[in-house]
N, C-alpha and C. Protein backbone atom coordinates (compact mmCIF):
# COMPACT_ATOMS: atom_id res chain seq x y z
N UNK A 1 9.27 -23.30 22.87
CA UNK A 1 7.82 -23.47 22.88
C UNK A 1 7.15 -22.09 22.91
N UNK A 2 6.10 -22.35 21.98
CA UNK A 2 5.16 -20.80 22.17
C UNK A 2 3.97 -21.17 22.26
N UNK A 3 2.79 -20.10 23.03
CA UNK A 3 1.54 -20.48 23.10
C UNK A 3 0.62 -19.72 21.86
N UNK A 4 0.29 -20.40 20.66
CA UNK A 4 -0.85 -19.87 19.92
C UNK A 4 -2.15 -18.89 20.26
N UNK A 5 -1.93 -17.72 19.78
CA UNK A 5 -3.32 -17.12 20.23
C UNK A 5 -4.69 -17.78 19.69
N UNK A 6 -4.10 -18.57 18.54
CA UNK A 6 -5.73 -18.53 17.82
C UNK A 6 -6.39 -19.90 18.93
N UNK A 7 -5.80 -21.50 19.24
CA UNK A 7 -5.94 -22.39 19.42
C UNK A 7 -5.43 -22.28 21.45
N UNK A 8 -4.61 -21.86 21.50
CA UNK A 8 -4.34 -21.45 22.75
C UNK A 8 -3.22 -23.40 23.08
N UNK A 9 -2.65 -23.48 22.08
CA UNK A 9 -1.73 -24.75 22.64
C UNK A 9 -0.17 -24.51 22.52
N UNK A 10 0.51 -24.76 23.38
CA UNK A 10 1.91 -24.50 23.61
C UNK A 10 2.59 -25.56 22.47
N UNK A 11 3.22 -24.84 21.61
CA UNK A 11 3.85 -26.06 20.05
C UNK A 11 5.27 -24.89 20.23
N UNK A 12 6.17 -26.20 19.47
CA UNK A 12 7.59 -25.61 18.89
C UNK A 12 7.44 -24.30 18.30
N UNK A 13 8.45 -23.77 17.82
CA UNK A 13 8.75 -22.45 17.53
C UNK A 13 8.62 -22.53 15.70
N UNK A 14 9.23 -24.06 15.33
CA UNK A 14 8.68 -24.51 14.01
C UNK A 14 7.42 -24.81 13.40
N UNK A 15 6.25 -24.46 14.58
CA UNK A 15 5.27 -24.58 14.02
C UNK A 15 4.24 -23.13 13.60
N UNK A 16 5.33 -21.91 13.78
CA UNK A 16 5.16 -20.51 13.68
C UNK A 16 5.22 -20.34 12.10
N UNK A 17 4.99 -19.37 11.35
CA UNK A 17 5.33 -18.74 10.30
C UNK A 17 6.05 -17.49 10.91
N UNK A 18 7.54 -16.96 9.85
CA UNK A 18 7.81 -16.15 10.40
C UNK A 18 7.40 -14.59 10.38
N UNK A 19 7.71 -13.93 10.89
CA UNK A 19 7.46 -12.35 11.14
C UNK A 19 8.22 -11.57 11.73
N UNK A 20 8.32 -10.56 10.69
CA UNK A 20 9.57 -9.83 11.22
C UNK A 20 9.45 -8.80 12.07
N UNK A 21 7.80 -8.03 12.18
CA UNK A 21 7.14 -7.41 13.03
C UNK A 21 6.91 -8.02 14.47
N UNK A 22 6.85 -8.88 14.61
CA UNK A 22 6.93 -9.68 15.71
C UNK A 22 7.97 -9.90 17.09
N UNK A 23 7.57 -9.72 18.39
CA UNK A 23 8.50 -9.74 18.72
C UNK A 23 9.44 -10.45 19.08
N UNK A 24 9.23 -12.09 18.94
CA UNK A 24 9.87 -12.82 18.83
C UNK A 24 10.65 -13.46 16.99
N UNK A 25 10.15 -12.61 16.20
CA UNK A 25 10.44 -12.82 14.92
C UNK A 25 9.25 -14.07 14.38
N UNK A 26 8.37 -14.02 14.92
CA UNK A 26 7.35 -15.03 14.49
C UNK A 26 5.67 -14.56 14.99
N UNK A 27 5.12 -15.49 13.88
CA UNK A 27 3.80 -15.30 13.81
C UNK A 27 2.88 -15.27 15.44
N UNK A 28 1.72 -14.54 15.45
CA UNK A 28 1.10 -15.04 17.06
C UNK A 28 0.44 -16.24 16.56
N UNK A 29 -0.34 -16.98 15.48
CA UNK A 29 -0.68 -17.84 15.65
C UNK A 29 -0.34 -19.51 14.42
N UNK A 30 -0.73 -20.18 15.43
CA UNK A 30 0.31 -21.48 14.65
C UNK A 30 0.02 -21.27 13.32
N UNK A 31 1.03 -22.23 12.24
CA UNK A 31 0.60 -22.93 11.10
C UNK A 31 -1.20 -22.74 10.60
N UNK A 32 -1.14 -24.11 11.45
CA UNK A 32 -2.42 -24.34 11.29
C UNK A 32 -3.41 -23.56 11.84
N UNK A 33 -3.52 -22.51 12.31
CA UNK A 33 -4.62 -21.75 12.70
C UNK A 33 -4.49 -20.73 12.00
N UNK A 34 -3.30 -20.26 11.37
CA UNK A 34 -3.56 -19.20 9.84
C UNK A 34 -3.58 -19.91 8.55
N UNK A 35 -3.35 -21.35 8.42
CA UNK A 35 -4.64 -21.76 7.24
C UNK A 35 -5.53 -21.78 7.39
N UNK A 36 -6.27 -21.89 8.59
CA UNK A 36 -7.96 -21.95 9.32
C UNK A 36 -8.25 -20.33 8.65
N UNK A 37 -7.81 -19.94 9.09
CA UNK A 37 -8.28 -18.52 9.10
C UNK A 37 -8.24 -17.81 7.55
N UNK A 38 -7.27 -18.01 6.90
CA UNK A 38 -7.09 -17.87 5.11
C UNK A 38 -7.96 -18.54 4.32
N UNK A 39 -8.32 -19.44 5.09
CA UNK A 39 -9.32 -20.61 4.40
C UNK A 39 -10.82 -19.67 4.46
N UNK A 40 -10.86 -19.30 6.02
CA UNK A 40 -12.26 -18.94 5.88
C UNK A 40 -12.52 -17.34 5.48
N UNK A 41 -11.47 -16.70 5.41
CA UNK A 41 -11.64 -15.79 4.82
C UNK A 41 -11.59 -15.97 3.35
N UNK A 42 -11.13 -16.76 2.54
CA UNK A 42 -11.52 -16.66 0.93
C UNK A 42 -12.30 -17.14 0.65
N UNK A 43 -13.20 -17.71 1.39
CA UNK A 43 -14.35 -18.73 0.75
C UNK A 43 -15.58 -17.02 0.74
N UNK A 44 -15.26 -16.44 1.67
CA UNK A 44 -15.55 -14.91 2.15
C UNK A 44 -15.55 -13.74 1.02
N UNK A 45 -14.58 -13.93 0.47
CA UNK A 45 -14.12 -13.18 -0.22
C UNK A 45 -14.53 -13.79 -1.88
N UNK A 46 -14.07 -15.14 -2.05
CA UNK A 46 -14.87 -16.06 -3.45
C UNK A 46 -16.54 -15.53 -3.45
N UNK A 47 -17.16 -15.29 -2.10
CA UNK A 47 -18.50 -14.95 -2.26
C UNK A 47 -18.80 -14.11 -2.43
N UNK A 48 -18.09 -12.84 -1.56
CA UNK A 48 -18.46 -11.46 -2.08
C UNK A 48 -18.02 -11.24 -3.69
N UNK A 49 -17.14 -12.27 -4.73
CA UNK A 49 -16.77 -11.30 -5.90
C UNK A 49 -17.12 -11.62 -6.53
N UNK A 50 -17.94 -13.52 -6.07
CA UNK A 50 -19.38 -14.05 -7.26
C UNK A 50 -20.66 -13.04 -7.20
N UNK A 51 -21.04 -12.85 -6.06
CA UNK A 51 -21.95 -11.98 -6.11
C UNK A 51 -21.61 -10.18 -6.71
N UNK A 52 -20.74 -9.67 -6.49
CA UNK A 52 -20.29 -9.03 -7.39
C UNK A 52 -20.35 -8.51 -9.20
N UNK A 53 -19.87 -9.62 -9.26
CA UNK A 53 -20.03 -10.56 -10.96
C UNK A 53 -21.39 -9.98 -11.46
N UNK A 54 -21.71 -11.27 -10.48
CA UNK A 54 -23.65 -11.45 -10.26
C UNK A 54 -24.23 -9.76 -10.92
N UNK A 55 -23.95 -9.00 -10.11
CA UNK A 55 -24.74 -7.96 -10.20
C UNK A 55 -24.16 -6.83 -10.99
N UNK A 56 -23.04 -6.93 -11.44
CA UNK A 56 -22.26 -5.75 -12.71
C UNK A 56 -21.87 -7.09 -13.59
N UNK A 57 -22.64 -7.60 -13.92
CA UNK A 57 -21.92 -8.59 -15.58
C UNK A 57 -21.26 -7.67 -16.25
N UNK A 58 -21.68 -6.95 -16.87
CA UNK A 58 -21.20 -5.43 -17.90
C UNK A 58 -20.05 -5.21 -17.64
N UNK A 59 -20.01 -4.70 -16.08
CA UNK A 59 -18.14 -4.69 -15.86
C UNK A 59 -17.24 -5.69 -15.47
N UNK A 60 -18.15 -6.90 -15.05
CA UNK A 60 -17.17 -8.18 -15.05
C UNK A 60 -16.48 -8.63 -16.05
N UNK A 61 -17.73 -8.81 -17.41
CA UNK A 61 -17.06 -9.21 -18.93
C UNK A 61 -16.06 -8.29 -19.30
N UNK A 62 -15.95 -6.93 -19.02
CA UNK A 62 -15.09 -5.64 -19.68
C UNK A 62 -13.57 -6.49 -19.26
N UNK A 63 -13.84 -6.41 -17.82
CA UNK A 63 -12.77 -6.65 -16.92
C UNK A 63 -12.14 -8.00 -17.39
N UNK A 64 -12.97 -8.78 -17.15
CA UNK A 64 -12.03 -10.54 -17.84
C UNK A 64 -11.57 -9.97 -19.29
N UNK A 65 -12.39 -9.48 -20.28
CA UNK A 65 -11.73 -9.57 -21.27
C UNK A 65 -10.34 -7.90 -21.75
N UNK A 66 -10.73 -7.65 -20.68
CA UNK A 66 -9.11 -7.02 -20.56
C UNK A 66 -8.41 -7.09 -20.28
N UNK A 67 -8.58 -8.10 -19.52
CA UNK A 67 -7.49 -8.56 -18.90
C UNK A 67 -6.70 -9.84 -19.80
N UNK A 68 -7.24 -10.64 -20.32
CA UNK A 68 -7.62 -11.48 -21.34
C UNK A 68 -6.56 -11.13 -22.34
N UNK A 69 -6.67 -9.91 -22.68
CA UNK A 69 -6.02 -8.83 -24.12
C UNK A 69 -4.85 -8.95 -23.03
N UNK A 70 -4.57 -8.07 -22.03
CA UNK A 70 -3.44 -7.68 -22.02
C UNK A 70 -2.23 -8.70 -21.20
N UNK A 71 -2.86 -9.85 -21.03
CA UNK A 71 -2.05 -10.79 -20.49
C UNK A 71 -2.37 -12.16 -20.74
N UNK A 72 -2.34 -12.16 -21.83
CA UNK A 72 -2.99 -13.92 -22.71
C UNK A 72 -2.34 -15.12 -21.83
N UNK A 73 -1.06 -15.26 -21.60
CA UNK A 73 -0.37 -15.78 -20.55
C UNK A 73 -1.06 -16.45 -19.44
N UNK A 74 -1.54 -15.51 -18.91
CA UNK A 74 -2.30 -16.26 -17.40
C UNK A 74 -3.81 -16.80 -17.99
N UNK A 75 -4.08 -16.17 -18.83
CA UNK A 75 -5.57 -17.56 -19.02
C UNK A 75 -4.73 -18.47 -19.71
N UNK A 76 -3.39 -18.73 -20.57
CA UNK A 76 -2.85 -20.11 -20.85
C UNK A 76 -2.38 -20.75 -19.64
N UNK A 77 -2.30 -20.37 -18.74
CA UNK A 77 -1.50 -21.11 -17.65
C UNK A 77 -2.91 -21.84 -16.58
N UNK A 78 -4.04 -20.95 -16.59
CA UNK A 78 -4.87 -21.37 -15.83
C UNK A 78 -6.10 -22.17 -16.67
N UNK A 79 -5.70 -22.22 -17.83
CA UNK A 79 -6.28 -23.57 -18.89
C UNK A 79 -5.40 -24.85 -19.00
N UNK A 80 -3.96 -24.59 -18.66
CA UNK A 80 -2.87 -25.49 -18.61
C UNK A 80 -3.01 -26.54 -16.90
N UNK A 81 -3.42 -25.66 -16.05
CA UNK A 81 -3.62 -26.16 -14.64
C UNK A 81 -4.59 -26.93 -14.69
N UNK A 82 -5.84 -26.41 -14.92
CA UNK A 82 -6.67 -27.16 -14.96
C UNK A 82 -6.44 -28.49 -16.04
N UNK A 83 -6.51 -28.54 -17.31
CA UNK A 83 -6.07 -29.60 -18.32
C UNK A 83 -5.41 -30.89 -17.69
N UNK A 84 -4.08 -30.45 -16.85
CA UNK A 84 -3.17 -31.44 -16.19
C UNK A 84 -3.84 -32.02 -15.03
N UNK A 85 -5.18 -30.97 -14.41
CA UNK A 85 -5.44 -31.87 -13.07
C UNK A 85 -6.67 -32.68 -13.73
N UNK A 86 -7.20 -32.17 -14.54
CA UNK A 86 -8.29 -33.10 -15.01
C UNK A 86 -7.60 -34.28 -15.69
N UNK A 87 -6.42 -34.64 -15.83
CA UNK A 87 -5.54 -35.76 -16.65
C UNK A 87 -5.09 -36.13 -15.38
N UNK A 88 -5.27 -35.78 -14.01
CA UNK A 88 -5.03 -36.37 -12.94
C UNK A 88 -3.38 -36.20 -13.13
N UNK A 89 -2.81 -35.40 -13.45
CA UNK A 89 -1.74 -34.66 -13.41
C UNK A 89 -0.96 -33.65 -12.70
N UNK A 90 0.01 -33.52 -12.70
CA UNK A 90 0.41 -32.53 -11.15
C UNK A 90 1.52 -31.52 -12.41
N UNK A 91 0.95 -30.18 -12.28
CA UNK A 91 1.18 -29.04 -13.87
C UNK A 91 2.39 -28.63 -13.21
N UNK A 92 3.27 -28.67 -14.43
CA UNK A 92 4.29 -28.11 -15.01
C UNK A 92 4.69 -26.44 -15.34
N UNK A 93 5.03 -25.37 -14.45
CA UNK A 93 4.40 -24.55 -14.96
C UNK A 93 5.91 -23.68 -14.92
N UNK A 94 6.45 -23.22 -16.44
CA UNK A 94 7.28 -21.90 -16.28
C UNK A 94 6.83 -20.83 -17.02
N UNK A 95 6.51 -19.60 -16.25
CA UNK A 95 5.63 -18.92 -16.83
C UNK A 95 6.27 -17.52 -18.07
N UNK A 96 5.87 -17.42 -19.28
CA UNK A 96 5.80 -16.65 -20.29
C UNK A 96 5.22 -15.94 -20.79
N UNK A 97 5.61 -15.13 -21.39
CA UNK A 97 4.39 -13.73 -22.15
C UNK A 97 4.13 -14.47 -23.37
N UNK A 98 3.43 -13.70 -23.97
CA UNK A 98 2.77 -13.96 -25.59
C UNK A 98 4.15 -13.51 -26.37
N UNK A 99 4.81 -12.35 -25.95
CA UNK A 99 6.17 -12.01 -26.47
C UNK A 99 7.20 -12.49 -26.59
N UNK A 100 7.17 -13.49 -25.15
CA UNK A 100 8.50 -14.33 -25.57
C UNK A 100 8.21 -15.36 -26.26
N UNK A 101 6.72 -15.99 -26.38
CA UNK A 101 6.17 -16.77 -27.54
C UNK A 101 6.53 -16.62 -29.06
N UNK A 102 6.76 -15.37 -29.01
CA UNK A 102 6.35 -14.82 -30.68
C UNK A 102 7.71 -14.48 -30.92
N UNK A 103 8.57 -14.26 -30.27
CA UNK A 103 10.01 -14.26 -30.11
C UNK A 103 10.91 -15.58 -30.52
N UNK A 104 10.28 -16.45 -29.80
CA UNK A 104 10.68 -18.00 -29.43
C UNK A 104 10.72 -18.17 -31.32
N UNK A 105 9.57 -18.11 -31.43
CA UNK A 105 8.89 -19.17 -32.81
C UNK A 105 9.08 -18.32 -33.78
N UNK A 106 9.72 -17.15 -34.06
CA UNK A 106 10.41 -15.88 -34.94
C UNK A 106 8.67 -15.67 -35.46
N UNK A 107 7.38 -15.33 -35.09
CA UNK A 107 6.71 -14.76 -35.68
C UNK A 107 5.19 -15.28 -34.74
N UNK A 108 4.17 -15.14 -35.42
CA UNK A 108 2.97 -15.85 -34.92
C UNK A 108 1.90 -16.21 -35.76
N UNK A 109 2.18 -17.32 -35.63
CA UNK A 109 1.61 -18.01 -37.21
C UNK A 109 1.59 -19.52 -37.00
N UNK A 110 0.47 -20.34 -37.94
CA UNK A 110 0.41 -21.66 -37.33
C UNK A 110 1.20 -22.41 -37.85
N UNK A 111 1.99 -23.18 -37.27
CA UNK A 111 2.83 -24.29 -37.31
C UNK A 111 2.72 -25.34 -37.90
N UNK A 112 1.19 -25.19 -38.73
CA UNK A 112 1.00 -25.96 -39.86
C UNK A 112 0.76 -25.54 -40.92
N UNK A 113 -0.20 -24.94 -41.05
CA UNK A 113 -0.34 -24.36 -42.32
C UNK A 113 0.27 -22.93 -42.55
N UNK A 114 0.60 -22.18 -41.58
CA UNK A 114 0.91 -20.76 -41.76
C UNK A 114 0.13 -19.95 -41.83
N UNK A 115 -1.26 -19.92 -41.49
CA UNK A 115 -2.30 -19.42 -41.44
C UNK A 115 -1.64 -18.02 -39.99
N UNK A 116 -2.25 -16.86 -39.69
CA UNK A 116 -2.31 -16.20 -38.99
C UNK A 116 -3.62 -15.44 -38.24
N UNK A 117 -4.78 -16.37 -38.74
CA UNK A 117 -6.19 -15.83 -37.97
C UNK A 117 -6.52 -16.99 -37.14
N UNK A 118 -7.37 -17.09 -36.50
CA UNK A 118 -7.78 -17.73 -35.10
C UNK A 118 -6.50 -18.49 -34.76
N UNK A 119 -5.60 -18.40 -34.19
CA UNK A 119 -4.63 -18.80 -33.72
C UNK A 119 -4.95 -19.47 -32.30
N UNK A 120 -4.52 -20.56 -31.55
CA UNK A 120 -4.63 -20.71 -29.94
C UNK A 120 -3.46 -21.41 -29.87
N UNK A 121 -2.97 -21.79 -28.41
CA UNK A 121 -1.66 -22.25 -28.16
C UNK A 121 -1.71 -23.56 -28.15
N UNK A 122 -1.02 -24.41 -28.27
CA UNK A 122 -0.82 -25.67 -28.64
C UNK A 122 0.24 -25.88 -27.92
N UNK A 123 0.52 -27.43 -27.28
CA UNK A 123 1.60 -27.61 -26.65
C UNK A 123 1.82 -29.07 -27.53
N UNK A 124 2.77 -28.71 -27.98
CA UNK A 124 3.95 -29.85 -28.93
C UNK A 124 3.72 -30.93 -28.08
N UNK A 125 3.99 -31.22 -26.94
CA UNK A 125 3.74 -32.66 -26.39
C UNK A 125 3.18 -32.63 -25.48
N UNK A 126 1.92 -33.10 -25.94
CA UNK A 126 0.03 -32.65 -24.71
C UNK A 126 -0.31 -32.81 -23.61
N UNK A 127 -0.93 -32.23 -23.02
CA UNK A 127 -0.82 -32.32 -21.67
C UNK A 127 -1.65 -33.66 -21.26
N UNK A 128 -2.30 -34.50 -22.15
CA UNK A 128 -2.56 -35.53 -21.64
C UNK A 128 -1.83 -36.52 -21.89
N UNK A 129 -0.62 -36.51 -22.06
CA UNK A 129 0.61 -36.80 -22.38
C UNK A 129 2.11 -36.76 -21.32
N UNK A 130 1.29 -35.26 -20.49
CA UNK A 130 2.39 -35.00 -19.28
C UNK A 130 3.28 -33.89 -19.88
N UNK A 131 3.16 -33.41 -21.16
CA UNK A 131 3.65 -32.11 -21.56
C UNK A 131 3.47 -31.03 -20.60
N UNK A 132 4.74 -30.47 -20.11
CA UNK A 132 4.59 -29.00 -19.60
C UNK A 132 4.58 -27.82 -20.15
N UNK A 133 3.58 -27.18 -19.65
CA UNK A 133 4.01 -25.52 -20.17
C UNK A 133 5.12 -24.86 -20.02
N UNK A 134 5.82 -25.44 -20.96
CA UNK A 134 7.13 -24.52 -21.33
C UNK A 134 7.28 -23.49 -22.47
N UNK A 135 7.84 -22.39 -23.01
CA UNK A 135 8.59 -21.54 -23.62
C UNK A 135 8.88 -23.21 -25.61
N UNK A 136 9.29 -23.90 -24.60
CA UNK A 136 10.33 -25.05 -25.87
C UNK A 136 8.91 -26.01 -26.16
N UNK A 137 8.34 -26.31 -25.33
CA UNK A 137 6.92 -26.72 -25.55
C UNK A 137 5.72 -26.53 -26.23
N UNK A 138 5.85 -25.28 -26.74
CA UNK A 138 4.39 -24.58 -26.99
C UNK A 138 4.62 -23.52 -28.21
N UNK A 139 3.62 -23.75 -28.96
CA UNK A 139 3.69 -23.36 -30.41
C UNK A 139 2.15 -22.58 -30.73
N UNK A 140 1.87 -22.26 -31.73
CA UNK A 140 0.54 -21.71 -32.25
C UNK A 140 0.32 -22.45 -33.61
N UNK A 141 -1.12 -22.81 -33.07
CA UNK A 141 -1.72 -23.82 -33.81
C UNK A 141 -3.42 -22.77 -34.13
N UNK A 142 -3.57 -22.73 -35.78
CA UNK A 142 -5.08 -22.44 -36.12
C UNK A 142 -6.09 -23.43 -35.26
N UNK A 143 -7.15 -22.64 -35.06
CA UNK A 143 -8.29 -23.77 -34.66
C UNK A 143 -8.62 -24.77 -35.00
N UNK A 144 -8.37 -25.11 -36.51
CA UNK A 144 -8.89 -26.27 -37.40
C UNK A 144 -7.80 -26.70 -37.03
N UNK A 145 -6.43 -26.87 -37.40
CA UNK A 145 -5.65 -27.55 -37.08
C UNK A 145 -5.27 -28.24 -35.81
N UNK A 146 -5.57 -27.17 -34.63
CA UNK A 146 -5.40 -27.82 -33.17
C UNK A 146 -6.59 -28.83 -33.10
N UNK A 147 -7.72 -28.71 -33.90
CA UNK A 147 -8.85 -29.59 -33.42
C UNK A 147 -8.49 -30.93 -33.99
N UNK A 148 -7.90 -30.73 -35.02
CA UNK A 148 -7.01 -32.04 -36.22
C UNK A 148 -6.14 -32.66 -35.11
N UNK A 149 -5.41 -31.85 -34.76
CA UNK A 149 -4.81 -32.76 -33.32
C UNK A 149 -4.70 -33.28 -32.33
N UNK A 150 -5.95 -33.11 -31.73
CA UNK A 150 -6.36 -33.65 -30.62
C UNK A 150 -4.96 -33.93 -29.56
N UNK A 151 -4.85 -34.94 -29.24
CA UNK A 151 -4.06 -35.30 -28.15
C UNK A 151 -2.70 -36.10 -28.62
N UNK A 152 -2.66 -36.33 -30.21
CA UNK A 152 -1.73 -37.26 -30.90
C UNK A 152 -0.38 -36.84 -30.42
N UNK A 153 0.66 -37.57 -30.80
CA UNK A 153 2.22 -36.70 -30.84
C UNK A 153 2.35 -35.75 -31.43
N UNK A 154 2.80 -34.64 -31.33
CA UNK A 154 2.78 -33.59 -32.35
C UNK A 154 3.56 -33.71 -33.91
N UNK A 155 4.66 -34.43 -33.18
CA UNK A 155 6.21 -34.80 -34.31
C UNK A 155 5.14 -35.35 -34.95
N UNK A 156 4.49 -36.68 -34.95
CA UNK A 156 4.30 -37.92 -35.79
C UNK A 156 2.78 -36.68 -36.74
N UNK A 157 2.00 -36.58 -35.96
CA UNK A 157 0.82 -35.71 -36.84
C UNK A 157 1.52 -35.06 -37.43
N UNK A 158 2.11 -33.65 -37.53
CA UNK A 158 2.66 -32.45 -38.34
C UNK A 158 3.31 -33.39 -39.21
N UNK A 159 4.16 -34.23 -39.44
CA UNK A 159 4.94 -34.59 -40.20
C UNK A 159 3.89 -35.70 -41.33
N UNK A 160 2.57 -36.04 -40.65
CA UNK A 160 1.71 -37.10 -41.49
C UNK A 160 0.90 -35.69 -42.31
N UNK A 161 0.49 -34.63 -41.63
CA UNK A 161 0.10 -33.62 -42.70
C UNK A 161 1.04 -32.97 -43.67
N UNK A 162 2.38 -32.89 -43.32
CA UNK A 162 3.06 -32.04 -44.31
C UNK A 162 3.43 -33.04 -45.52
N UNK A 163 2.80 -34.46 -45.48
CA UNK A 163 3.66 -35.25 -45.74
C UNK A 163 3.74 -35.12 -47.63
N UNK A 164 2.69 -34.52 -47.93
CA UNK A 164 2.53 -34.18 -49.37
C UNK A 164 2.06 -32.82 -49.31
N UNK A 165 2.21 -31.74 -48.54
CA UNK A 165 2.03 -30.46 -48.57
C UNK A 165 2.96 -29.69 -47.90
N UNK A 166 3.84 -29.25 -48.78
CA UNK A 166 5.34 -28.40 -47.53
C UNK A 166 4.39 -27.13 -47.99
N UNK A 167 4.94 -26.18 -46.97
CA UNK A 167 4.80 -25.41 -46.80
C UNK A 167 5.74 -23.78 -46.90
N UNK A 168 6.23 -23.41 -47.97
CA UNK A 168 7.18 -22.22 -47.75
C UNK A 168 7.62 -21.68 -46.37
N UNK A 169 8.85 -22.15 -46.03
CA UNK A 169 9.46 -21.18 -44.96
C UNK A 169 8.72 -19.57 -44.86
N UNK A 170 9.14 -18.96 -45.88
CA UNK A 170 8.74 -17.78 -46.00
C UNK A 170 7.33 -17.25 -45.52
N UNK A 171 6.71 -18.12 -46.25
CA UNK A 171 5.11 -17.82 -46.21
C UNK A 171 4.85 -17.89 -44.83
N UNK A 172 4.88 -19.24 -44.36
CA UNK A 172 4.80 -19.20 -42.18
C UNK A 172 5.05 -18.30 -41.68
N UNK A 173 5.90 -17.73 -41.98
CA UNK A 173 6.83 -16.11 -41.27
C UNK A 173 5.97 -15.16 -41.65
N UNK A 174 4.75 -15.62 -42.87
CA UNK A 174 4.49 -14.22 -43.38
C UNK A 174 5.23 -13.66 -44.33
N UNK A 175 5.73 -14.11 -44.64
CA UNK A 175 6.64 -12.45 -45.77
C UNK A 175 6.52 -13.16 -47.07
N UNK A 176 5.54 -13.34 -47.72
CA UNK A 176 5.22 -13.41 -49.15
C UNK A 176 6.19 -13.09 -50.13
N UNK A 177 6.41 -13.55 -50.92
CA UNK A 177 7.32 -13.14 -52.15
C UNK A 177 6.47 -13.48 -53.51
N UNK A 178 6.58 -12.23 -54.01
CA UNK A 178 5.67 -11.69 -54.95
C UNK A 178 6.60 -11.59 -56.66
C-alpha cells in the first residue's frame, strides 16, 4: 500500500505508474490523479497553441504546410483516424512513409489511369468498409478517380473501369515508349 500525494488515499502499489527516479521505483501520485492532472494540463496547453495560431496565422500556415511536405504520412494517418471514428470504427493503424508507398507500388502514379498529377491516397478496401491503413492496403488514386470511387470495392470498380480501357503497364510506371 502507498499513500497518493495528489488525492491523499492509501491504494495498492498497482495503482502507481512506474518510476525509476523514485524511491520506491514508482510514481508519487496514483493512476488516476496523473490523468487528472495530464488532462488539465492539455486542455492548457490546446489553449495556449489555438490562441497562438490565432495570432501568427502566417507562421501557423508555413508551419502545417511544412510539415505537410515533409511528412505526408501523419496527415494520412490523422485523416485515416478520424474517417474510421466517424464510421464509428476503432482505426487500424501501421504506420508508413510516402517512400515506402512509392516503393511498395514500384512508382507514384494512379492506379487507374496512370495519371501522375493531383494524386491522394486511396485505401483499396475503405475505411467505411473497416479497411486499415496498411503499406498492402493503400494505393494512389487521381482526384477524379478517387471521387469515381467513393466507398465501392476497389477490386469490383477498377476492374468495371478498365473493363474496355487497359492501360499500358509501362505508361503507369511512367516510362513511355516512343
Amino acid at each position: 500500500m502507498k499513500t497518493c500525494t495528489g488525492c491523499g488515499e492509501a491504494k495498492p502499489t498497482t495503482e502507481y505508474h512506474r518510476d525509476a527516479t523514485g524511491r520506491d521505483g514508482l510514481r508519487a501520485r496514483c493512476k488516476s490523479c496523473t490523468s487528472a492532472r495530464f488532462a488539465e494540463k492539455r486542455d492548457y496547453h490546446r489553449e495556449h497553441a489555438r490562441a497562438w495560431r490565432k495570432a501568427n496565422p502566417d507562421r501557423a500556415r508555413e508551419q502545417r504546410q511544412r510539415r505537410n511536405e515533409e511528412a505526408p504520412h501523419l496527415r494520412w494517418e490523422k485523416h485515416y483516424r478520424e474517417s474510421a471514428r466517424n464510421h464509428g470504427l476503432t482505426p487500424v493503424i501501421e504506420t508508413f512513409t510516402k517512400q515506402e508507398l512509392v516503393e511498395h507500388l514500384g512508382g507514384e502514379f494512379c492506379a487507374v489511369c496512370g495519371s501522375t498529377e493531383n494524386l491522394t491516397l486511396d485505401h483499396k478496401h475503405p475505411i467505411a468498409a473497416g479497411g486499415a491503413h496498411r503499406l498492402e492496403n493503400c494505393q494512389f488514386l487521381c482526384s477524379a478517380d478517387n471521387t469515381r470511387k467513393l466507398t465501392r470495392s476497389d477490386r469490383g470498380w477498377i476492374t468495371g473501369v478498365r473493363s474496355g480501357v487497359l492501360v499500358d503497364p509501362d505508361v503507369r510506371k511512367g516510362l513511355t515508349t516512343a
